[in-house]
C-alpha atoms as a PDB file:
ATOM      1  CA  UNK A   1       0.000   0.000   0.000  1.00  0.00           C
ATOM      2  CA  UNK A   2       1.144   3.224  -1.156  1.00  0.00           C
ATOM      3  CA  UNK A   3       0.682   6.783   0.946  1.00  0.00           C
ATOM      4  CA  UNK A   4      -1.521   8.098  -1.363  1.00  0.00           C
ATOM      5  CA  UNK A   5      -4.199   5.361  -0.808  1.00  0.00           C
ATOM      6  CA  UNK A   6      -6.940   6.022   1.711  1.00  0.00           C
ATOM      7  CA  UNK A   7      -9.445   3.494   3.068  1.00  0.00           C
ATOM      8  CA  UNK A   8      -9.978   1.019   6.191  1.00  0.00           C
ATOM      9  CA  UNK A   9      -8.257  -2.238   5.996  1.00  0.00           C
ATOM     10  CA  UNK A  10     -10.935  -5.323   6.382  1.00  0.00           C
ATOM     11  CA  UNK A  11      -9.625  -5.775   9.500  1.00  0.00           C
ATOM     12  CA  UNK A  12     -10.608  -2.170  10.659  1.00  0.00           C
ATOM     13  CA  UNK A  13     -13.907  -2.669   8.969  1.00  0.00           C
ATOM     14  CA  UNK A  14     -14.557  -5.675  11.238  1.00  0.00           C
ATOM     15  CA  UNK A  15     -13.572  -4.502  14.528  1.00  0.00           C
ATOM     16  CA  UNK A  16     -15.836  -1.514  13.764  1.00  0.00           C
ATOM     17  CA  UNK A  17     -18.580  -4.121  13.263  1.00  0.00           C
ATOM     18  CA  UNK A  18     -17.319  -5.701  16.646  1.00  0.00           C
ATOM     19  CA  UNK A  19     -18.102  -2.864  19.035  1.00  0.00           C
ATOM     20  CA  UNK A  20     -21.159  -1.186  17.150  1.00  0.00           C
ATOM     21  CA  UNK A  21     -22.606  -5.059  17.448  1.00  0.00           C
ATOM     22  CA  UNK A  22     -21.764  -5.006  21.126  1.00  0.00           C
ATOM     23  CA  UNK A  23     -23.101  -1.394  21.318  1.00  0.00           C
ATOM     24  CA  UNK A  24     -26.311  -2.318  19.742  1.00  0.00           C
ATOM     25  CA  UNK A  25     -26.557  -5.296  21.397  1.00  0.00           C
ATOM     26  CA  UNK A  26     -26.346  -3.311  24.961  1.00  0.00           C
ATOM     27  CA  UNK A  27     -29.109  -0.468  23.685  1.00  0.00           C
ATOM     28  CA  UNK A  28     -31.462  -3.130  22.686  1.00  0.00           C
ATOM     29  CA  UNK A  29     -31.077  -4.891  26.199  1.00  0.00           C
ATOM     30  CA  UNK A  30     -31.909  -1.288  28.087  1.00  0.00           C
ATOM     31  CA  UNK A  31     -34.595  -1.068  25.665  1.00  0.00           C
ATOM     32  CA  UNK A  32     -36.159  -3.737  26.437  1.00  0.00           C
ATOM     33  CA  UNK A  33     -35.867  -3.666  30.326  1.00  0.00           C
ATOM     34  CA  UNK A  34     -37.400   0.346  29.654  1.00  0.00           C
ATOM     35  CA  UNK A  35     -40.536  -1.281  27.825  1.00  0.00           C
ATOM     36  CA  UNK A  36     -41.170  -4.235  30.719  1.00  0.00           C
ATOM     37  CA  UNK A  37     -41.127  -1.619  33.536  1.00  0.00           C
ATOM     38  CA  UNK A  38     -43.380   0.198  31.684  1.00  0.00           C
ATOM     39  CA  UNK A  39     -45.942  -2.000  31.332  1.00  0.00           C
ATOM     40  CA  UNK A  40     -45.500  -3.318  34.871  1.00  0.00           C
ATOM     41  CA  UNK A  41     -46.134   0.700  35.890  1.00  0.00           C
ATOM     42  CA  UNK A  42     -48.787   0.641  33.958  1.00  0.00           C
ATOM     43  CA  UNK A  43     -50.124  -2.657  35.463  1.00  0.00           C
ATOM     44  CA  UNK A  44     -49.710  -1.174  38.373  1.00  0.00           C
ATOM     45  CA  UNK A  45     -51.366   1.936  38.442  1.00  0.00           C
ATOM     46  CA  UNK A  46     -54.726   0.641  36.502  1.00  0.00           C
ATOM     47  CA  UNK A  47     -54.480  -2.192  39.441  1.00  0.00           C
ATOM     48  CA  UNK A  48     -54.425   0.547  41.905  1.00  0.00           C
ATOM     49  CA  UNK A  49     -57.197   2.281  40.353  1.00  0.00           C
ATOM     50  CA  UNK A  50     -59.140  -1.349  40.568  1.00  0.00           C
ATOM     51  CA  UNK A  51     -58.538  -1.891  44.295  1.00  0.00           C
ATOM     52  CA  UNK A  52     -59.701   1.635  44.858  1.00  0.00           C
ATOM     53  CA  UNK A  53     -62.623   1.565  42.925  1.00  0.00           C
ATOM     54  CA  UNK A  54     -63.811  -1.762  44.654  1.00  0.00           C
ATOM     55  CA  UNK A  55     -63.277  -0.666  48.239  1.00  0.00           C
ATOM     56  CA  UNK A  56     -65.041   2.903  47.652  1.00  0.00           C
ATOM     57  CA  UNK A  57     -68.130   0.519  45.987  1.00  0.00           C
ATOM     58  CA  UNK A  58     -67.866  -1.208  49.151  1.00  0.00           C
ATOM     59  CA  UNK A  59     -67.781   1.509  51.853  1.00  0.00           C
ATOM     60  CA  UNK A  60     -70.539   2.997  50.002  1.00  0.00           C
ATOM     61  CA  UNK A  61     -72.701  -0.143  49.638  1.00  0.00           C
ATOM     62  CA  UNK A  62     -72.004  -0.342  52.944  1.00  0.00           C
ATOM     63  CA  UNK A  63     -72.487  -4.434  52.957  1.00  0.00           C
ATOM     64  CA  UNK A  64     -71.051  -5.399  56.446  1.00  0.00           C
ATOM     65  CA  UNK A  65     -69.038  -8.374  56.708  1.00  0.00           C
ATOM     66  CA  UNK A  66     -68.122  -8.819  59.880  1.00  0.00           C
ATOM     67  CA  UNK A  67     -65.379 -11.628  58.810  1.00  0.00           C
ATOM     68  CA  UNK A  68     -64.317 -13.781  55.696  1.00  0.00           C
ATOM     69  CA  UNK A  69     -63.860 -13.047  52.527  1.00  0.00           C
ATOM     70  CA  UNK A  70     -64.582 -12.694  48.413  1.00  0.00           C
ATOM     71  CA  UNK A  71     -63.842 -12.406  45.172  1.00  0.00           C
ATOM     72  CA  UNK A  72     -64.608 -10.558  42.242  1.00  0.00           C
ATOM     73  CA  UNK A  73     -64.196  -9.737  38.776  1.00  0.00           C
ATOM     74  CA  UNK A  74     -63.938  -6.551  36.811  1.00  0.00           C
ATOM     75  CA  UNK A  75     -62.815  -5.019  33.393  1.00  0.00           C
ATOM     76  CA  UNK A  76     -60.993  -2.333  33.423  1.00  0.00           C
ATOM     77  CA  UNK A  77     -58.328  -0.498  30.410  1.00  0.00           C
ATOM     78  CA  UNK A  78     -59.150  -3.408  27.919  1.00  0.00           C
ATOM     79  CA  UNK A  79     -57.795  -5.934  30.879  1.00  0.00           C
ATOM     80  CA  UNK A  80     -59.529  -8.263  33.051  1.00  0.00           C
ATOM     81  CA  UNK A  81     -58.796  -8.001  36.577  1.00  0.00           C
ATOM     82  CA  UNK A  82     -59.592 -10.526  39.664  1.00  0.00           C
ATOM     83  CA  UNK A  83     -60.251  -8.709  42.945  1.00  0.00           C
ATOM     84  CA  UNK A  84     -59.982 -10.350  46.404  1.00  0.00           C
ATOM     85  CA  UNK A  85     -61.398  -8.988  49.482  1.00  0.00           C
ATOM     86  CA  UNK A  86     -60.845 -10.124  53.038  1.00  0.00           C
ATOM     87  CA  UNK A  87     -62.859  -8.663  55.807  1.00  0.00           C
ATOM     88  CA  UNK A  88     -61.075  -8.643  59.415  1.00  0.00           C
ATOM     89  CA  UNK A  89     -62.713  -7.659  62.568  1.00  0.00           C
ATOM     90  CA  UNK A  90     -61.266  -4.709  64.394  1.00  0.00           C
ATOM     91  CA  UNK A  91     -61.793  -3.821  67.931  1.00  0.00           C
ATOM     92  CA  UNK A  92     -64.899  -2.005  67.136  1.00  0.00           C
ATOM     93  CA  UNK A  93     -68.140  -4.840  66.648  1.00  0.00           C
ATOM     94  CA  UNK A  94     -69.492  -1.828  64.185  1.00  0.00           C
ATOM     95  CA  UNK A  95     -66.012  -1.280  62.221  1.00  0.00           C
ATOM     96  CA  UNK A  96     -64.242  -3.724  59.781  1.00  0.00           C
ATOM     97  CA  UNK A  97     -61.159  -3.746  58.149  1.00  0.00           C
ATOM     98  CA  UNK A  98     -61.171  -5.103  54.613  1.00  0.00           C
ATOM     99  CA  UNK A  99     -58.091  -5.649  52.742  1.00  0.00           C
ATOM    100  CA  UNK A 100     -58.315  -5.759  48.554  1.00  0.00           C
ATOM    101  CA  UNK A 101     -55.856  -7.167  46.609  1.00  0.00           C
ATOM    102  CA  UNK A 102     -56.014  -7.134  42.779  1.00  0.00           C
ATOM    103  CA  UNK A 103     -54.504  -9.475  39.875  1.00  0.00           C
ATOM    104  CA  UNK A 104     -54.101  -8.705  36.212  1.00  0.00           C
ATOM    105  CA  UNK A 105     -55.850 -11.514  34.577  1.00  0.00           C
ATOM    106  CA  UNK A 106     -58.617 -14.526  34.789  1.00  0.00           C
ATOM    107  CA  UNK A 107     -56.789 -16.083  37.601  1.00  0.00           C
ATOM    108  CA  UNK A 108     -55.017 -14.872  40.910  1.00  0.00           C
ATOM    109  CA  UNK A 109     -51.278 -14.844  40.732  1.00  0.00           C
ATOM    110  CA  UNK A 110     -48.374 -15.026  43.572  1.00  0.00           C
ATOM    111  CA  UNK A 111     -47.795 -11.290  42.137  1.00  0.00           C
ATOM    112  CA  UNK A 112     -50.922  -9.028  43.138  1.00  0.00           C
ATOM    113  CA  UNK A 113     -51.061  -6.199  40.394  1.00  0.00           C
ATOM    114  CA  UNK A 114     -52.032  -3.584  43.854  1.00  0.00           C
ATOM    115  CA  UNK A 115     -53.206  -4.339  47.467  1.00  0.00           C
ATOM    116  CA  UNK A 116     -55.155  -1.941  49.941  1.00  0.00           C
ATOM    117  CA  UNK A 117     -56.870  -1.556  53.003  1.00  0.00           C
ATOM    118  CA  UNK A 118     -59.885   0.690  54.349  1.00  0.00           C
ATOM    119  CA  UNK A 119     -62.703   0.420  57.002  1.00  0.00           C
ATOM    120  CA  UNK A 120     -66.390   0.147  56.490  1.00  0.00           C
ATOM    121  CA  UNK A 121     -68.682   0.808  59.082  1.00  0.00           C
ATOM    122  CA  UNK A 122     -71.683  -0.564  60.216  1.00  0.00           C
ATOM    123  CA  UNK A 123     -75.134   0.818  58.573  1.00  0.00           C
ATOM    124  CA  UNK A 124     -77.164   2.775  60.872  1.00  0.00           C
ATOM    125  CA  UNK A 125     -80.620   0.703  61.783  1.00  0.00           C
END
């Protein structure tokens, strides 16, 4: 090879290809792990929104369980979601603690989607 001639050797060309492969292969990795805590955000949130929705119907409703528990099913954001409600006495006989716990899906899962807690109280006679 002269002075005059100007270029990348194959050699060059490949290493190049090397580390943007590497570099490429690393992006797509992040992007991927950006995309699946996205979703599980999302899951999340509209699981939140679930729980919340089914223990305001409840203190509302006002349907006093005074212990045990239920299940339910809703549609919410294009998703189906199974709620589960367990109703534990508190030191008060006319207040109970209820505890809802939501699932993304047709079944229940070992990973609940949301979980939370409020009090209904006794109707007045």
């Amino acid at each position: 090879m002269t002075k005059h001639e100007k270029g990348f050797t194959l050699l060059e060309v490949l290493v190049a290809l090397a580390i943007a492969a590497v570099g490429l292969g690393a992006v797509s990795k992040a992007l991927y792990q950006n995309i699946d805590v996205a979703d599980r955000l999302s899951q999340k949130m509209i699981g939140t929104w679930v729980a919340g929705n089914y223990l305001t119907e409840q203190q509302i409703a006002r349907e006093f369980l005074s212990a045990g528990s239920s299940r339910d099913s809703v549609k919410m954001a294009g998703r189906e979601w199974q709620i589960e409600a367990d109703y534990t006495p508190t030191g008060d006989n006319e207040i109970v603690r209820i505890d809802v716990t939501v699932y993304e899906g047709t079944e229940a899962s070992d990973r609940p989607a949301a979980s939370l807690f409020g009090f209904i109280s006794q109707p007045p006679n």
